[in-house]
C-alpha atoms as a PDB file:
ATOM      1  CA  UNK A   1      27.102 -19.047 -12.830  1.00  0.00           C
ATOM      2  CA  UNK A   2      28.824 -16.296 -14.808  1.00  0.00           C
ATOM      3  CA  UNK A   3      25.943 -16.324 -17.318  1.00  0.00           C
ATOM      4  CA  UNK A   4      23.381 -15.915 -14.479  1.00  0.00           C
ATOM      5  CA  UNK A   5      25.435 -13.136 -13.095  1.00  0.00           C
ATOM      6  CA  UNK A   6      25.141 -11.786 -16.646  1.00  0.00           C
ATOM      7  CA  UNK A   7      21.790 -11.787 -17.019  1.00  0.00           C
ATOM      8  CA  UNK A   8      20.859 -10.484 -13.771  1.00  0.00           C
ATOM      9  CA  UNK A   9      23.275  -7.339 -14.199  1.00  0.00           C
ATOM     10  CA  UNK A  10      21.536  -6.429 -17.664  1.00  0.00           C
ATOM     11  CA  UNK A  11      17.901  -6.610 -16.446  1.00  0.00           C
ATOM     12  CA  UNK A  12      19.023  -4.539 -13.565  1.00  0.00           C
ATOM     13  CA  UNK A  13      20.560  -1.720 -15.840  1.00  0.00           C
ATOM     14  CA  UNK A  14      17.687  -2.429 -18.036  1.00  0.00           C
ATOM     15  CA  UNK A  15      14.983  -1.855 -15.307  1.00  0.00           C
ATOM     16  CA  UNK A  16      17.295   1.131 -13.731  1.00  0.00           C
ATOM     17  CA  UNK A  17      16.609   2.390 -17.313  1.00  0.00           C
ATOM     18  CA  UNK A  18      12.994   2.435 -17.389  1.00  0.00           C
ATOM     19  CA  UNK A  19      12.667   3.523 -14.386  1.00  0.00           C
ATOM     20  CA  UNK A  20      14.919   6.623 -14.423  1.00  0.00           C
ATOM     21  CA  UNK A  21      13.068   9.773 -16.240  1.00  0.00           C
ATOM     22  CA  UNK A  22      14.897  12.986 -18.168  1.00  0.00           C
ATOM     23  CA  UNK A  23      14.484  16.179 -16.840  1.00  0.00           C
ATOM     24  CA  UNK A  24      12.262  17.265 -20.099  1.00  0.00           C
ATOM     25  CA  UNK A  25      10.076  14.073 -20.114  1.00  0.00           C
ATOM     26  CA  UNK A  26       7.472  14.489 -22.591  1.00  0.00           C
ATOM     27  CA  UNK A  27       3.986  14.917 -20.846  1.00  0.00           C
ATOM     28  CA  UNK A  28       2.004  10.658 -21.263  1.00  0.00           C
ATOM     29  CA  UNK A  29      -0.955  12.701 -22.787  1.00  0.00           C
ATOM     30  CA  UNK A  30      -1.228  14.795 -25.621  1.00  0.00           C
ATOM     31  CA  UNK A  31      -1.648  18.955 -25.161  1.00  0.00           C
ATOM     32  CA  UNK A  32      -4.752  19.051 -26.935  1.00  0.00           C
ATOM     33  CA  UNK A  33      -6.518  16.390 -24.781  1.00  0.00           C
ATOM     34  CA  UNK A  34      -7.499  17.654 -21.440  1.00  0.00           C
ATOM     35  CA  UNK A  35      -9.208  15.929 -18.452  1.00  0.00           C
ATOM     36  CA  UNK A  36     -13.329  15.942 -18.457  1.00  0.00           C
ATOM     37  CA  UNK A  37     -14.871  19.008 -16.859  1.00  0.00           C
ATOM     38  CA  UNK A  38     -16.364  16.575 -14.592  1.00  0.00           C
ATOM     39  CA  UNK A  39     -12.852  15.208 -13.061  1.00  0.00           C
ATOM     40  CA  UNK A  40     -11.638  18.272 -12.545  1.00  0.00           C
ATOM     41  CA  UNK A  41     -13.842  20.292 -10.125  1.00  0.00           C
ATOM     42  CA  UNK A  42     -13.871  20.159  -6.644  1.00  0.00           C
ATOM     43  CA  UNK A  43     -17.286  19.215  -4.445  1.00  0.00           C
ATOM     44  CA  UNK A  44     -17.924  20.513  -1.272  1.00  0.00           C
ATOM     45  CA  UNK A  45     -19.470  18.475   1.164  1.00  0.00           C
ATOM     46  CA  UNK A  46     -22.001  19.636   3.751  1.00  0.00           C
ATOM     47  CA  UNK A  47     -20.822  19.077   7.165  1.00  0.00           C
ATOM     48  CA  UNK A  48     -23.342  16.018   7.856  1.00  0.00           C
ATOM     49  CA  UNK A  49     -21.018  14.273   4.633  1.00  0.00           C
ATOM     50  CA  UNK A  50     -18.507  15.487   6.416  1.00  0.00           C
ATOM     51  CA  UNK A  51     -19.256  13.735   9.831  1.00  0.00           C
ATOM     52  CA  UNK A  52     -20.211  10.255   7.965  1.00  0.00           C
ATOM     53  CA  UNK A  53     -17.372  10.312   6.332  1.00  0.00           C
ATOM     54  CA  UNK A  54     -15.083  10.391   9.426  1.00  0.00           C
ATOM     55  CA  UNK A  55     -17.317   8.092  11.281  1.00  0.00           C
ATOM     56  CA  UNK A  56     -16.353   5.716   8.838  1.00  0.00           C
ATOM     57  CA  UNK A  57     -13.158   6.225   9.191  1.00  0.00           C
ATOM     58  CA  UNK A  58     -12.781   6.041  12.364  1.00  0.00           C
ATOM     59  CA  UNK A  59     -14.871   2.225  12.150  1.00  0.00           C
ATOM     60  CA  UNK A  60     -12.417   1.167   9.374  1.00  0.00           C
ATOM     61  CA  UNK A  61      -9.292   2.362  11.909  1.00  0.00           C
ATOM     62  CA  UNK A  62     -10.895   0.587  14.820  1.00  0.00           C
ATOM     63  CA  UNK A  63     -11.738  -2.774  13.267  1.00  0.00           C
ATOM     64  CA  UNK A  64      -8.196  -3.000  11.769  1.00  0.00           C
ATOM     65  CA  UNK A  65      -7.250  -1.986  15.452  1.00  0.00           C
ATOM     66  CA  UNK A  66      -9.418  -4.853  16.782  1.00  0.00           C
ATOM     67  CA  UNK A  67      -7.892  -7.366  14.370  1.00  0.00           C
ATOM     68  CA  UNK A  68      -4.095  -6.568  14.957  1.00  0.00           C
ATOM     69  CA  UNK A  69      -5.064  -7.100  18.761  1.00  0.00           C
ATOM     70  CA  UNK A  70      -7.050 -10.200  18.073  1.00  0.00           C
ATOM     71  CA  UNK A  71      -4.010 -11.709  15.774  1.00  0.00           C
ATOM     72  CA  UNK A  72      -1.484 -10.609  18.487  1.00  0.00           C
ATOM     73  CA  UNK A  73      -3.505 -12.341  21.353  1.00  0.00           C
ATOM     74  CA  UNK A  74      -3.641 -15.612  19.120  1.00  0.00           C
ATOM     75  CA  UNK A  75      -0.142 -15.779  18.361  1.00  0.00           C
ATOM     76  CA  UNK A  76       0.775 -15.046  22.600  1.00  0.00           C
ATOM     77  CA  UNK A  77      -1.407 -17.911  23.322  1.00  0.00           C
ATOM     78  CA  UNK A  78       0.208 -19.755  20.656  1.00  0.00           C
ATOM     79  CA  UNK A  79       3.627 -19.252  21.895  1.00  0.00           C
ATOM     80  CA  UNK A  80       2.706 -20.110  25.931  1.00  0.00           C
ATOM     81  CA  UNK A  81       1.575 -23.184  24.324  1.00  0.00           C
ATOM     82  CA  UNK A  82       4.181 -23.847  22.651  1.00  0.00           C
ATOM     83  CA  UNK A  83       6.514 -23.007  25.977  1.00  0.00           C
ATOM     84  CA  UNK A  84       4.257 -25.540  27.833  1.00  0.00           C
ATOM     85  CA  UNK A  85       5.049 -28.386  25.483  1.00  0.00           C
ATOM     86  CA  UNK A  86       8.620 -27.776  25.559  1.00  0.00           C
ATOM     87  CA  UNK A  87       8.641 -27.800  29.285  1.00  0.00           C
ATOM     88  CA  UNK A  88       6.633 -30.443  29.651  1.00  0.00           C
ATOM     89  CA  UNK A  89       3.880 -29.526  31.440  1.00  0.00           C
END
């Protein structure tokens, strides 16, 4: 038990370690390397984009909506079921 206590206290520190960055970190990519022109600039949309793109959005919200209802309903009915078998009705 004492060995497994062991262990679990040094990957902890270990992990704490890796996790926990300096103040002066050292940038992941070299200075001299720099991001493709094509990453970096910013596209405007027209306003039609603009309007599919929240449509869409607003589809995606509602399904997931839809669903959370639909899972909700089935686990109610599950549970009245489940009270009418205990009761014996």
């Amino acid at each position: 038990m004492r060995k497994l206590t062991l262990t679990v206290a040094a990957l902890a520190s270990l992990c704490g370690a890796a996790l926990v960055t300096p103040a002066l970190a050292v940038p992941a990519s070299p200075a001299g390397v720099a991001a493709p022109e094509a990453m970096t600039t910013t596209v405007a949309m027209t306003p039609m984009e603009r309007r599919m793109m929240h449509r869409r959005m607003e589809r995606r919200m509602m399904h997931r909506r839809m669903e959370r209802r639909m899972m909700h309903r089935h686990m109610e009915r599950r549970m009245m079921q489940r009270r009418m078998m205990r009761n014996g009705m």
